[in-house]
PDB file of N, CA and C in Angstrom:
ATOM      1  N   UNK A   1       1.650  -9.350  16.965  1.00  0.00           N
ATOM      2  CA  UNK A   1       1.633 -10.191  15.784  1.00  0.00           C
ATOM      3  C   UNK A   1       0.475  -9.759  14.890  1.00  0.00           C
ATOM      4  N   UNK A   2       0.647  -9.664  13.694  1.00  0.00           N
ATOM      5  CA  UNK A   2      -0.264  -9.086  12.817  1.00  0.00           C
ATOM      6  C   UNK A   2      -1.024 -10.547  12.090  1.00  0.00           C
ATOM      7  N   UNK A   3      -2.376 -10.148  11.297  1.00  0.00           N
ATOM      8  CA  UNK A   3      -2.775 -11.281  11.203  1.00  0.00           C
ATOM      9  C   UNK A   3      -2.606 -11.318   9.422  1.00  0.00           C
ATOM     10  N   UNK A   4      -1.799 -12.194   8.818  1.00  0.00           N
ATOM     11  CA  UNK A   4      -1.385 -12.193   7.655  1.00  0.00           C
ATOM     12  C   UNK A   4      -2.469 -12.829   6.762  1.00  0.00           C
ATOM     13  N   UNK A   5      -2.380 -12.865   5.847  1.00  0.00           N
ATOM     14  CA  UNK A   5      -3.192 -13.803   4.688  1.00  0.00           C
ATOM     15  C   UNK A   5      -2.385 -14.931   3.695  1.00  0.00           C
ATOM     16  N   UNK A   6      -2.708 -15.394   4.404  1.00  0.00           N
ATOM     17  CA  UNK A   6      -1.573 -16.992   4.222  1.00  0.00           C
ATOM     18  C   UNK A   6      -1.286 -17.677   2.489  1.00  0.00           C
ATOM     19  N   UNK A   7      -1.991 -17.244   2.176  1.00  0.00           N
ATOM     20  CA  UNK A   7      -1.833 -17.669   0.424  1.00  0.00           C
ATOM     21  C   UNK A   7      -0.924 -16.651  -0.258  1.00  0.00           C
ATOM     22  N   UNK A   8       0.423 -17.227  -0.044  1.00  0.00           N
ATOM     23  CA  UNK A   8       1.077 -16.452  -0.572  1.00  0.00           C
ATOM     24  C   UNK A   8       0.788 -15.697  -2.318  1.00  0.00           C
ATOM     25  N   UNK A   9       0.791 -16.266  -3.304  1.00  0.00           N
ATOM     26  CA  UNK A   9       0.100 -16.096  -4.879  1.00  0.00           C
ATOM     27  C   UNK A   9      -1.365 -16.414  -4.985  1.00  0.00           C
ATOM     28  N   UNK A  10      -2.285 -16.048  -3.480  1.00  0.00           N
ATOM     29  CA  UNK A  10      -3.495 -15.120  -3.815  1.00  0.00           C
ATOM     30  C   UNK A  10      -3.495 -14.251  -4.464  1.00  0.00           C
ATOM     31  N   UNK A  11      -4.654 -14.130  -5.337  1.00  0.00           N
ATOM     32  CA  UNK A  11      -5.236 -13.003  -5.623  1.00  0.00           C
ATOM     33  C   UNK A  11      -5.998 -12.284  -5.144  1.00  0.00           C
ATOM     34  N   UNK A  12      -5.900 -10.547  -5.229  1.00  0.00           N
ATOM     35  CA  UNK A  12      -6.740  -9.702  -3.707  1.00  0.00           C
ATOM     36  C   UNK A  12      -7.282  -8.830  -4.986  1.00  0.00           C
ATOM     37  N   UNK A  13      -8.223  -8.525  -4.679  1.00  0.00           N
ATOM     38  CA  UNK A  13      -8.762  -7.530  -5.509  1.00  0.00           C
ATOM     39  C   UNK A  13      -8.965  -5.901  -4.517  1.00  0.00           C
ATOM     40  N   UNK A  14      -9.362  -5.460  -5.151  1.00  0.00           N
ATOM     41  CA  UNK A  14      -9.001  -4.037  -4.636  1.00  0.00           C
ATOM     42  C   UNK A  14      -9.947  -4.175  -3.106  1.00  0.00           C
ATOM     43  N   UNK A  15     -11.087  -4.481  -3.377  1.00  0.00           N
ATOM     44  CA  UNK A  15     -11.767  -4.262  -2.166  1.00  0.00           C
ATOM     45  C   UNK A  15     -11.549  -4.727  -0.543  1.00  0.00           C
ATOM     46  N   UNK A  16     -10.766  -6.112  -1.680  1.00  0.00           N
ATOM     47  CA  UNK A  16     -10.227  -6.785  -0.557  1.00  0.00           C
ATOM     48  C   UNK A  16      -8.630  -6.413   0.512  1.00  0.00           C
ATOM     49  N   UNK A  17      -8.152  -5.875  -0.330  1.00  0.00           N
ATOM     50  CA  UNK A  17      -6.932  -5.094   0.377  1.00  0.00           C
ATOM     51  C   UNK A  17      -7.541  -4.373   1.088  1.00  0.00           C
ATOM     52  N   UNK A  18      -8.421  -3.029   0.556  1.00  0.00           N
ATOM     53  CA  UNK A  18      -8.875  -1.464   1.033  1.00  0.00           C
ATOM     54  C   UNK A  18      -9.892  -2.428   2.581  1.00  0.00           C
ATOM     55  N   UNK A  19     -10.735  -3.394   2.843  1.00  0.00           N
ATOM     56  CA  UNK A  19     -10.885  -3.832   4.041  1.00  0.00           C
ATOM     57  C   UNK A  19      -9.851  -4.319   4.812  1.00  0.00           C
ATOM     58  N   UNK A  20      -8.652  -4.752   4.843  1.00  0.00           N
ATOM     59  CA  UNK A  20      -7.797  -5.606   5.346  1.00  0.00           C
ATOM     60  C   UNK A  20      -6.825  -4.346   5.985  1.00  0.00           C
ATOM     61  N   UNK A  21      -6.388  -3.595   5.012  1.00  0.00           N
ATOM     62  CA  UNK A  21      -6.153  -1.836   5.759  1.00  0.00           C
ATOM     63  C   UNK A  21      -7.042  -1.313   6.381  1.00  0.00           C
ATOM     64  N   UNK A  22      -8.166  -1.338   5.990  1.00  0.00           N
ATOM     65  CA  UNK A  22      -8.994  -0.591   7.298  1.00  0.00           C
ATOM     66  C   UNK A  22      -9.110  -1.376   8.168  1.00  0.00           C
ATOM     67  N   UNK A  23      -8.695  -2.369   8.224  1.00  0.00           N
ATOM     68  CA  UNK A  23      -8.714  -3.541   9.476  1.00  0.00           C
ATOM     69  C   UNK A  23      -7.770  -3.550  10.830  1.00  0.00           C
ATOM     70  N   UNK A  24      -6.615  -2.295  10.019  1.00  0.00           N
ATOM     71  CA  UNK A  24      -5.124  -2.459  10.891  1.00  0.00           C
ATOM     72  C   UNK A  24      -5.264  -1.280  11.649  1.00  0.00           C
ATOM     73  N   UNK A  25      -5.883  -1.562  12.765  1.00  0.00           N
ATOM     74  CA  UNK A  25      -6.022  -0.347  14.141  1.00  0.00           C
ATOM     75  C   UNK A  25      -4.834   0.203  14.216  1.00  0.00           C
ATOM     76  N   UNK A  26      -4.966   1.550  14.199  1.00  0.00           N
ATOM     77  CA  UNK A  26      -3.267   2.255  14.450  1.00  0.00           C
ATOM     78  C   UNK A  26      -2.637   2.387  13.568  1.00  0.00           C
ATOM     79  N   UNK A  27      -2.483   1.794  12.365  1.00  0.00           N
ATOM     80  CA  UNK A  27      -1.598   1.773  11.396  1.00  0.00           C
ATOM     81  C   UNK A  27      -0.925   3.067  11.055  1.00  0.00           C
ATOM     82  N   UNK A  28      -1.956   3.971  11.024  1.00  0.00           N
ATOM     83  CA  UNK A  28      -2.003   5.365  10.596  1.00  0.00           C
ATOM     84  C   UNK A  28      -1.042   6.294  11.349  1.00  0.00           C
ATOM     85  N   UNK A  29      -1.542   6.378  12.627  1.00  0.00           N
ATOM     86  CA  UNK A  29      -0.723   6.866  14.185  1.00  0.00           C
ATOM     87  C   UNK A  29       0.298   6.011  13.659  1.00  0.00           C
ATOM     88  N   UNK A  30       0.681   4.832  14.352  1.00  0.00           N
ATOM     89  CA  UNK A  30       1.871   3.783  14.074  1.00  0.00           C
ATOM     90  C   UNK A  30       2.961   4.222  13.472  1.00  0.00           C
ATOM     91  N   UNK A  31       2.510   4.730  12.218  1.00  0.00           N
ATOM     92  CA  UNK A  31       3.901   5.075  10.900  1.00  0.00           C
ATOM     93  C   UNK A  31       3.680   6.324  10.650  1.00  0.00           C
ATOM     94  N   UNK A  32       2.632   7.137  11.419  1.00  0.00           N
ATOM     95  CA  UNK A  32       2.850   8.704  10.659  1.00  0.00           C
ATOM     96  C   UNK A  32       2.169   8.583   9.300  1.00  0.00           C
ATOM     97  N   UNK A  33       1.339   7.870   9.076  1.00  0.00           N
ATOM     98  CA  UNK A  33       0.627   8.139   7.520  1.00  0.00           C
ATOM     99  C   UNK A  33      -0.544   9.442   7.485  1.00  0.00           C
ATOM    100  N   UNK A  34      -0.443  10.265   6.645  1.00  0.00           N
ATOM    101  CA  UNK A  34      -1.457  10.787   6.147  1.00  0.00           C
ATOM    102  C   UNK A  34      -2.045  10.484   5.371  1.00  0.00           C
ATOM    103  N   UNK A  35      -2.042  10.315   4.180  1.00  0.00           N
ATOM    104  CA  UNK A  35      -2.570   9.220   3.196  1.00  0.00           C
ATOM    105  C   UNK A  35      -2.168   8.105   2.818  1.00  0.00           C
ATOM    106  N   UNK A  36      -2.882   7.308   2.530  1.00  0.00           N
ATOM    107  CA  UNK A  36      -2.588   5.675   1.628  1.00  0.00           C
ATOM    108  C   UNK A  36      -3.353   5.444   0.629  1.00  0.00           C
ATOM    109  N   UNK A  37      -2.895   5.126  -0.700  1.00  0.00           N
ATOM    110  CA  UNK A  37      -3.591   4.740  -1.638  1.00  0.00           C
ATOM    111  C   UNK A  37      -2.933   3.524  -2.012  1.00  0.00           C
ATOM    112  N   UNK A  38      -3.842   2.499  -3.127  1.00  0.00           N
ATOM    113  CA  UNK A  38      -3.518   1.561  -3.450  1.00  0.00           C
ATOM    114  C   UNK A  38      -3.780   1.930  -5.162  1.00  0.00           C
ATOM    115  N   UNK A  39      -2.831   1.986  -5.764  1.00  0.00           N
ATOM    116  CA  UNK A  39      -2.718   1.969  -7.283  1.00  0.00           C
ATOM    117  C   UNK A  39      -1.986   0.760  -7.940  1.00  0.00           C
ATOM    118  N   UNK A  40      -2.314   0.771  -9.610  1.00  0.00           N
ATOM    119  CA  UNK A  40      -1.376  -0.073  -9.859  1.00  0.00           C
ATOM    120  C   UNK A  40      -2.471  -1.653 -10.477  1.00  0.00           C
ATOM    121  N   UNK A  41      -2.078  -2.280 -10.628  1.00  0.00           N
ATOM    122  CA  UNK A  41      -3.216  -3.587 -11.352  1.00  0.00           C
ATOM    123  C   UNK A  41      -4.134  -4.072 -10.419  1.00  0.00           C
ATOM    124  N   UNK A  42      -3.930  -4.012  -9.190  1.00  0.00           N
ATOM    125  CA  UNK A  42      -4.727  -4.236  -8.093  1.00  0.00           C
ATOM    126  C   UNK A  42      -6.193  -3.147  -7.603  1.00  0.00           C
ATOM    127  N   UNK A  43      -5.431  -2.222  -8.202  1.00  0.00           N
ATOM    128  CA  UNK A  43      -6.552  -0.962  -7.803  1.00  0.00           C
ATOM    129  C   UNK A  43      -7.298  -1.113  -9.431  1.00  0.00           C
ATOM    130  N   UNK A  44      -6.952  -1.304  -9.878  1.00  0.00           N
ATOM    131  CA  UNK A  44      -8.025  -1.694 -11.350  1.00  0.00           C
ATOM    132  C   UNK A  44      -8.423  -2.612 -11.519  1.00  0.00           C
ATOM    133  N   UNK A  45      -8.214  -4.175 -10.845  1.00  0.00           N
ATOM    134  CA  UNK A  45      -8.876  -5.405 -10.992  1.00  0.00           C
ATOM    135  C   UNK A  45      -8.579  -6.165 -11.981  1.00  0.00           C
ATOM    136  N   UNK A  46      -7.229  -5.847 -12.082  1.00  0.00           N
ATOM    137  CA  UNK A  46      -5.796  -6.545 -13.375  1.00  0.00           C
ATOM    138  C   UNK A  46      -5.093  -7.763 -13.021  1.00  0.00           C
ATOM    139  N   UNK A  47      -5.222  -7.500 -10.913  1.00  0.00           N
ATOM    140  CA  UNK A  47      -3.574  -8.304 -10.627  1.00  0.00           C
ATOM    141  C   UNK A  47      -3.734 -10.001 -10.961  1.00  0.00           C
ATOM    142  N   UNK A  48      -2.548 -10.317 -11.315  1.00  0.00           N
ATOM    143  CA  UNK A  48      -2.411 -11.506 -11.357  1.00  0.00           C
ATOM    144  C   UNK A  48      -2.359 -12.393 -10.110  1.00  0.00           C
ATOM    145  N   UNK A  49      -2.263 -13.980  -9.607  1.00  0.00           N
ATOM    146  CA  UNK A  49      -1.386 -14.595  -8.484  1.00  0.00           C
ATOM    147  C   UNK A  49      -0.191 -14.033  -8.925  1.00  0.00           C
ATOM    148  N   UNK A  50       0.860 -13.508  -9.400  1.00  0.00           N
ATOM    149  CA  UNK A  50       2.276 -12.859  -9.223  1.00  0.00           C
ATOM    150  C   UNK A  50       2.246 -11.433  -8.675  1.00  0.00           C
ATOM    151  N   UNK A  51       1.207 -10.304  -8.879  1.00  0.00           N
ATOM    152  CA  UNK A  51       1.255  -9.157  -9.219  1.00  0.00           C
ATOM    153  C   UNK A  51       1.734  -8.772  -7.625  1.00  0.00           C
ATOM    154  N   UNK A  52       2.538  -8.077  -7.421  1.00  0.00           N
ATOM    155  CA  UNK A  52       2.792  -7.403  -6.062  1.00  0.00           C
ATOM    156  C   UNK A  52       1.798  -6.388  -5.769  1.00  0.00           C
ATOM    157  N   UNK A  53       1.827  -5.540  -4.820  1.00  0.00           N
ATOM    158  CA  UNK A  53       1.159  -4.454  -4.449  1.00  0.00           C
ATOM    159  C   UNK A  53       1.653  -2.982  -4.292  1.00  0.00           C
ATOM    160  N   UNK A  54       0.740  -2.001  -5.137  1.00  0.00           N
ATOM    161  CA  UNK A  54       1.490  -0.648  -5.114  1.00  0.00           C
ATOM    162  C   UNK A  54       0.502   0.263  -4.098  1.00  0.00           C
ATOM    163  N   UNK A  55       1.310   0.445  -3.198  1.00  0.00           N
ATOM    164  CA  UNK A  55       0.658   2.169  -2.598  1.00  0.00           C
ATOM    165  C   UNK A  55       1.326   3.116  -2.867  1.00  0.00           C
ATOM    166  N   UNK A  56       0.640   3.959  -2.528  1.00  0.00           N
ATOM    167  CA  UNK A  56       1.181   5.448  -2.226  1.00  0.00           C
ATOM    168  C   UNK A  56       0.627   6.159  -1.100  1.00  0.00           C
ATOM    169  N   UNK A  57       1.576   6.316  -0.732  1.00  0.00           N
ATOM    170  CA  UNK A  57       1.996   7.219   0.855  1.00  0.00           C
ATOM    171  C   UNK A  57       2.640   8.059   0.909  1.00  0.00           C
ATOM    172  N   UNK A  58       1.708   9.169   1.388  1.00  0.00           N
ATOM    173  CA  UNK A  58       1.972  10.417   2.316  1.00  0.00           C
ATOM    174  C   UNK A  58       1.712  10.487   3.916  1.00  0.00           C
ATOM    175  N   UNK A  59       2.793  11.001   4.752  1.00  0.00           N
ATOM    176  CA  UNK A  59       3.439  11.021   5.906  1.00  0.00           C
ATOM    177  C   UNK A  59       3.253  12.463   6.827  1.00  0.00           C
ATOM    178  N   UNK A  60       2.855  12.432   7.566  1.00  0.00           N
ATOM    179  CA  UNK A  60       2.410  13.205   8.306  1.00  0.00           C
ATOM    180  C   UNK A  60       3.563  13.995   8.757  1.00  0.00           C
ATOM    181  N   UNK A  61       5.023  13.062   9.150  1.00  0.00           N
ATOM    182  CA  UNK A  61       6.073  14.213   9.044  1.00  0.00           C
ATOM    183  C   UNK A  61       6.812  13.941   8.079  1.00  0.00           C
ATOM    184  N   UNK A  62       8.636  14.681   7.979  1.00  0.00           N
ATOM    185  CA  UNK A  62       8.927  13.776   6.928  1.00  0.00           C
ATOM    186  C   UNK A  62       9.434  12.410   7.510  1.00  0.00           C
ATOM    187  N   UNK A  63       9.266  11.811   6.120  1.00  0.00           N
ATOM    188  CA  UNK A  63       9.916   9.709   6.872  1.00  0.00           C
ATOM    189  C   UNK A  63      11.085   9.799   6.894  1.00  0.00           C
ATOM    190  N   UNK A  64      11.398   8.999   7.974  1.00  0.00           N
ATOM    191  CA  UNK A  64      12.546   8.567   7.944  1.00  0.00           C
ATOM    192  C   UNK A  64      12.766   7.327   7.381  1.00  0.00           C
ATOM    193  N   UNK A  65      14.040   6.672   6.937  1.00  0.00           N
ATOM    194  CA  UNK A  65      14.514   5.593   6.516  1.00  0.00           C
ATOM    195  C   UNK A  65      13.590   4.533   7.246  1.00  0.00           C
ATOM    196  N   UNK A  66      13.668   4.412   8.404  1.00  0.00           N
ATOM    197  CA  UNK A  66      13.339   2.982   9.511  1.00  0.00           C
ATOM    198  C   UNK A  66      12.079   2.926   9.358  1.00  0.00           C
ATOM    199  N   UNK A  67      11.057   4.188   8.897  1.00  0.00           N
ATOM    200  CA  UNK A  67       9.644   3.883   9.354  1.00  0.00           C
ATOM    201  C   UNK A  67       9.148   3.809   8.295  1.00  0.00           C
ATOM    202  N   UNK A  68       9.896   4.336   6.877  1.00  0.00           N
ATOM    203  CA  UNK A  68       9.470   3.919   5.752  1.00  0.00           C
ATOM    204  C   UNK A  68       9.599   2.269   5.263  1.00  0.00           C
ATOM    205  N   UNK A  69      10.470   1.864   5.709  1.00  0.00           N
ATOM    206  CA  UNK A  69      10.853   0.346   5.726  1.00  0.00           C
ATOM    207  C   UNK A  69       9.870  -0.348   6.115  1.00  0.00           C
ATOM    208  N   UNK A  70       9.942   0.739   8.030  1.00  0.00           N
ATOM    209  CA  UNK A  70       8.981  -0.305   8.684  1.00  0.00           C
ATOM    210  C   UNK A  70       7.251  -0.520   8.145  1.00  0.00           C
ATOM    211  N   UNK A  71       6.942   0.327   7.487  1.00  0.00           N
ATOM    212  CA  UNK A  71       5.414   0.238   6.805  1.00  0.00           C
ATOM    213  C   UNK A  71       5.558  -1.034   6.015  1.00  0.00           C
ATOM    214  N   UNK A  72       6.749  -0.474   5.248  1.00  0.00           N
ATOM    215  CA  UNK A  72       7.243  -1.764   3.743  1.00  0.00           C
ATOM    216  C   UNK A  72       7.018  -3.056   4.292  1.00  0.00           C
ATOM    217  N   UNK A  73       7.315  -3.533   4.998  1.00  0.00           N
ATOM    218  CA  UNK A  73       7.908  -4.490   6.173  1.00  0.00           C
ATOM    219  C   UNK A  73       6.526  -4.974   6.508  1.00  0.00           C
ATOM    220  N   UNK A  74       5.718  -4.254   7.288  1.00  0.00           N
ATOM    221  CA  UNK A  74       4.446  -4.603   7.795  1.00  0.00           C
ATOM    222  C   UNK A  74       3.478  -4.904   6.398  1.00  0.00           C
ATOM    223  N   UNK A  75       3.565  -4.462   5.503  1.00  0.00           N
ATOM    224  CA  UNK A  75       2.605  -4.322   4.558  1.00  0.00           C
ATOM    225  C   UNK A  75       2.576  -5.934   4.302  1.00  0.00           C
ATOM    226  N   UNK A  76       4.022  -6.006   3.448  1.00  0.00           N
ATOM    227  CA  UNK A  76       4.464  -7.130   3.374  1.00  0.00           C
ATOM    228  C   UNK A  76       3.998  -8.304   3.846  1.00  0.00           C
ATOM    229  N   UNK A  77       4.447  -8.622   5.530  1.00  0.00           N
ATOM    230  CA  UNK A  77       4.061  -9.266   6.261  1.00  0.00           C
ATOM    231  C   UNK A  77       2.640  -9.727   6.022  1.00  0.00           C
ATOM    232  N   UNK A  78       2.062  -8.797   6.235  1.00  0.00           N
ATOM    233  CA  UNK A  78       0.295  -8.806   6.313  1.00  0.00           C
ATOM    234  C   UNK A  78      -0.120  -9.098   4.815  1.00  0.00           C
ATOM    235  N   UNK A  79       0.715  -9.059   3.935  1.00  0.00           N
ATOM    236  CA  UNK A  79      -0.449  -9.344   2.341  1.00  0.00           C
ATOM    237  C   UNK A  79       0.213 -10.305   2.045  1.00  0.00           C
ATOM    238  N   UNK A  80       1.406 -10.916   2.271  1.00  0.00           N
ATOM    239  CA  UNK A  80       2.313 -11.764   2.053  1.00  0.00           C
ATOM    240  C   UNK A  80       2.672 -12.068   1.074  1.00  0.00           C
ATOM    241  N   UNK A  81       3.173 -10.544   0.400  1.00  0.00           N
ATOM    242  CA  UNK A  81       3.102 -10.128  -0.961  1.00  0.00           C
ATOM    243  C   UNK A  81       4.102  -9.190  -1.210  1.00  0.00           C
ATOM    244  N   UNK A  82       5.020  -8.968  -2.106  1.00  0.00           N
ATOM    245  CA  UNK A  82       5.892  -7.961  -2.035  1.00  0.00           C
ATOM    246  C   UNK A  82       5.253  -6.336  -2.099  1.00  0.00           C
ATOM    247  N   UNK A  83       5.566  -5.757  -1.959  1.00  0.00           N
ATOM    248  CA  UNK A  83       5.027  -4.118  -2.131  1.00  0.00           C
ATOM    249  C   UNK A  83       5.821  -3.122  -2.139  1.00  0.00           C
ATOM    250  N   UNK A  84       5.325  -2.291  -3.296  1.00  0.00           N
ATOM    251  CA  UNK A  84       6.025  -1.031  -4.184  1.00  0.00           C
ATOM    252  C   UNK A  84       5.516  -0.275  -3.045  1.00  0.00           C
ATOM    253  N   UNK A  85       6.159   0.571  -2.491  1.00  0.00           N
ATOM    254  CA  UNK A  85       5.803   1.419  -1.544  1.00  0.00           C
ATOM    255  C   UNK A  85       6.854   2.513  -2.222  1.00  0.00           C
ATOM    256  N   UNK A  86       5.135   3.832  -2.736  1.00  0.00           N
ATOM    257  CA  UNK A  86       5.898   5.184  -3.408  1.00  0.00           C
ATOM    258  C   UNK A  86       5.252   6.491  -2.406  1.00  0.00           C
ATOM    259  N   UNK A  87       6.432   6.994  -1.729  1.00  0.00           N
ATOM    260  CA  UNK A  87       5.798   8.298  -1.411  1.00  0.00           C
ATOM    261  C   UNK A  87       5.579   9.461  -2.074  1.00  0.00           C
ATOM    262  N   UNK A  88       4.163   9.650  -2.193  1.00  0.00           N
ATOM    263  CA  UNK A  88       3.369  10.928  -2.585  1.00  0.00           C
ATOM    264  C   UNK A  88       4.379  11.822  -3.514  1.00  0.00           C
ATOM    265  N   UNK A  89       5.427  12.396  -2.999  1.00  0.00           N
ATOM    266  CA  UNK A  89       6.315  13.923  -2.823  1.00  0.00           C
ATOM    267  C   UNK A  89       6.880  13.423  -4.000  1.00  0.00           C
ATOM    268  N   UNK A  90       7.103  11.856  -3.995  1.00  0.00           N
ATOM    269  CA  UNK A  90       8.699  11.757  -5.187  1.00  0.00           C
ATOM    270  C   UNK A  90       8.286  10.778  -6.305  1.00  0.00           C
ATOM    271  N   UNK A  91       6.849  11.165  -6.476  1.00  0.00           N
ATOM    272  CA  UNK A  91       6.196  10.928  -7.880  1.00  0.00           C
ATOM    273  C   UNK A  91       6.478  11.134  -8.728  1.00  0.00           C
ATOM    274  N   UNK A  92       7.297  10.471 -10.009  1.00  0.00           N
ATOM    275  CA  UNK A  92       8.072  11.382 -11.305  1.00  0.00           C
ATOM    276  C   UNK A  92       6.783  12.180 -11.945  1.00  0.00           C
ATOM    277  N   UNK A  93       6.898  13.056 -12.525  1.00  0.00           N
ATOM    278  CA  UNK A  93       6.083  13.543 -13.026  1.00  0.00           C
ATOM    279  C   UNK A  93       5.626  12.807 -14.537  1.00  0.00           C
ATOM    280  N   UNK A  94       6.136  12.304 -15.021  1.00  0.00           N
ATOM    281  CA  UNK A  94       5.897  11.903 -16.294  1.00  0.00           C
ATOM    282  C   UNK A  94       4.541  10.414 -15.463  1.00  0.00           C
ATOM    283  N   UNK A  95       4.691   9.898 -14.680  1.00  0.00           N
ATOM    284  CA  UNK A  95       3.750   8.990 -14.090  1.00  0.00           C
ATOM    285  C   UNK A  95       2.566   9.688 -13.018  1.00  0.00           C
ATOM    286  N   UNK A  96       2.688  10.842 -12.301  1.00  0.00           N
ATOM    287  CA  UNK A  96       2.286  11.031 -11.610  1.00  0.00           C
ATOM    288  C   UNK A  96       0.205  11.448 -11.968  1.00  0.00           C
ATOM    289  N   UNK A  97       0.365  11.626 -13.161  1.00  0.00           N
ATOM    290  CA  UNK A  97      -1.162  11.815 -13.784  1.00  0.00           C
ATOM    291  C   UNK A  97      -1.869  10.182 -13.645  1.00  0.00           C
ATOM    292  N   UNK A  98      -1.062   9.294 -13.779  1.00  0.00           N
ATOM    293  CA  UNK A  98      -1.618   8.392 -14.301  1.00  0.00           C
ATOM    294  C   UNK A  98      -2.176   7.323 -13.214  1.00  0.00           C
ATOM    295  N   UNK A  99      -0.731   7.117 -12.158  1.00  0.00           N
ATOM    296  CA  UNK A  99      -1.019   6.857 -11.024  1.00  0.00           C
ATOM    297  C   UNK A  99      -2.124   8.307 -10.049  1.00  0.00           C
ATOM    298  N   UNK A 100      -2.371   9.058 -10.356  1.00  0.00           N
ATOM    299  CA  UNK A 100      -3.110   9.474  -9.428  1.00  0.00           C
ATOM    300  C   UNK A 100      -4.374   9.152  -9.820  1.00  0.00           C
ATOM    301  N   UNK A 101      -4.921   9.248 -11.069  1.00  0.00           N
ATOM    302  CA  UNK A 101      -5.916   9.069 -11.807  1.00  0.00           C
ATOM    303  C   UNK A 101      -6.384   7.407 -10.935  1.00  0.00           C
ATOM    304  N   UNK A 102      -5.704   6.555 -11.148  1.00  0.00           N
ATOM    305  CA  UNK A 102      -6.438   4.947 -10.540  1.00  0.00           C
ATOM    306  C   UNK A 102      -5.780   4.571  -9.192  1.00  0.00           C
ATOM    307  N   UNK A 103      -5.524   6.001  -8.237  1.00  0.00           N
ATOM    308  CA  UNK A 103      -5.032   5.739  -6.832  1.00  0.00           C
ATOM    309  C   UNK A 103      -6.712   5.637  -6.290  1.00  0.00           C
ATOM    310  N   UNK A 104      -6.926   4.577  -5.232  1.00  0.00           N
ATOM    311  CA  UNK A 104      -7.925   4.538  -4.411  1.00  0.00           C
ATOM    312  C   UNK A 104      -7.435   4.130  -3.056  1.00  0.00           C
ATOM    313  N   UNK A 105      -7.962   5.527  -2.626  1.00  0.00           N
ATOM    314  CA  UNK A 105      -7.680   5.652  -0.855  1.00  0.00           C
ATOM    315  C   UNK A 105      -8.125   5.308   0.006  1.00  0.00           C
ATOM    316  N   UNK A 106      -7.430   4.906   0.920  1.00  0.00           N
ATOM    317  CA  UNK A 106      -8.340   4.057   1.958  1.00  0.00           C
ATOM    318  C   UNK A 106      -8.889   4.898   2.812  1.00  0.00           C
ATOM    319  N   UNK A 107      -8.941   6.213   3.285  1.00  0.00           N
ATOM    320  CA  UNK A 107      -9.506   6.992   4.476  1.00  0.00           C
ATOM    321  C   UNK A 107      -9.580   8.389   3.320  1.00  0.00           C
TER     322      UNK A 107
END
């Protein structure tokens, strides 16, 4: 059982996510992550109580369907918040400057 953050339309500010991920022993091993970033209004100190949560993830092999979910799924759970979950590889390019520019990584 993971330990969630119960206010559903909290507001998290960046720092506070980037501890709460470094909080999740295994996560990394768990899903095959190589990187995680958090971009998006949250990683700039924008989000609203509505604003969901954006990462970006890169995968140590390639993902499959189930374990990309299953991150989605866990993230979820644990921020109790919906989440944009974008992998790294399939960044449009017309966004990919912009989101990389205010991605902040957790490791």
């Amino acid at each position: 059982m993971i330990n969630t953050l119960t206010q559903q339309n909290q507001i998290l500010d960046k720092n506070k996510v980037l501890k709460v991920i470094k909080a999740q022993e295994n996560l990394f091993n768990k899903y095959h992550i190589k990187t995680l970033a958090l971009f998006g209004s949250t990683a700039r100190n924008e989000a609203t109580e509505n604003s969901d949560l954006d990462f970006l993830v890169e995968f140590n092999t390639s993902p499959t369907f189930d374990n990309y979910m299953d991150l989605k799924f866990y993230l979820e759970e644990l921020f109790n918040k919906p989440i944009d979950l974008v992998i790294k590889q399939d960044l449009k390019p017309i966004i990919r400057e912009e989101v990389m520019k205010e991605a902040v990584y957790v490791s």
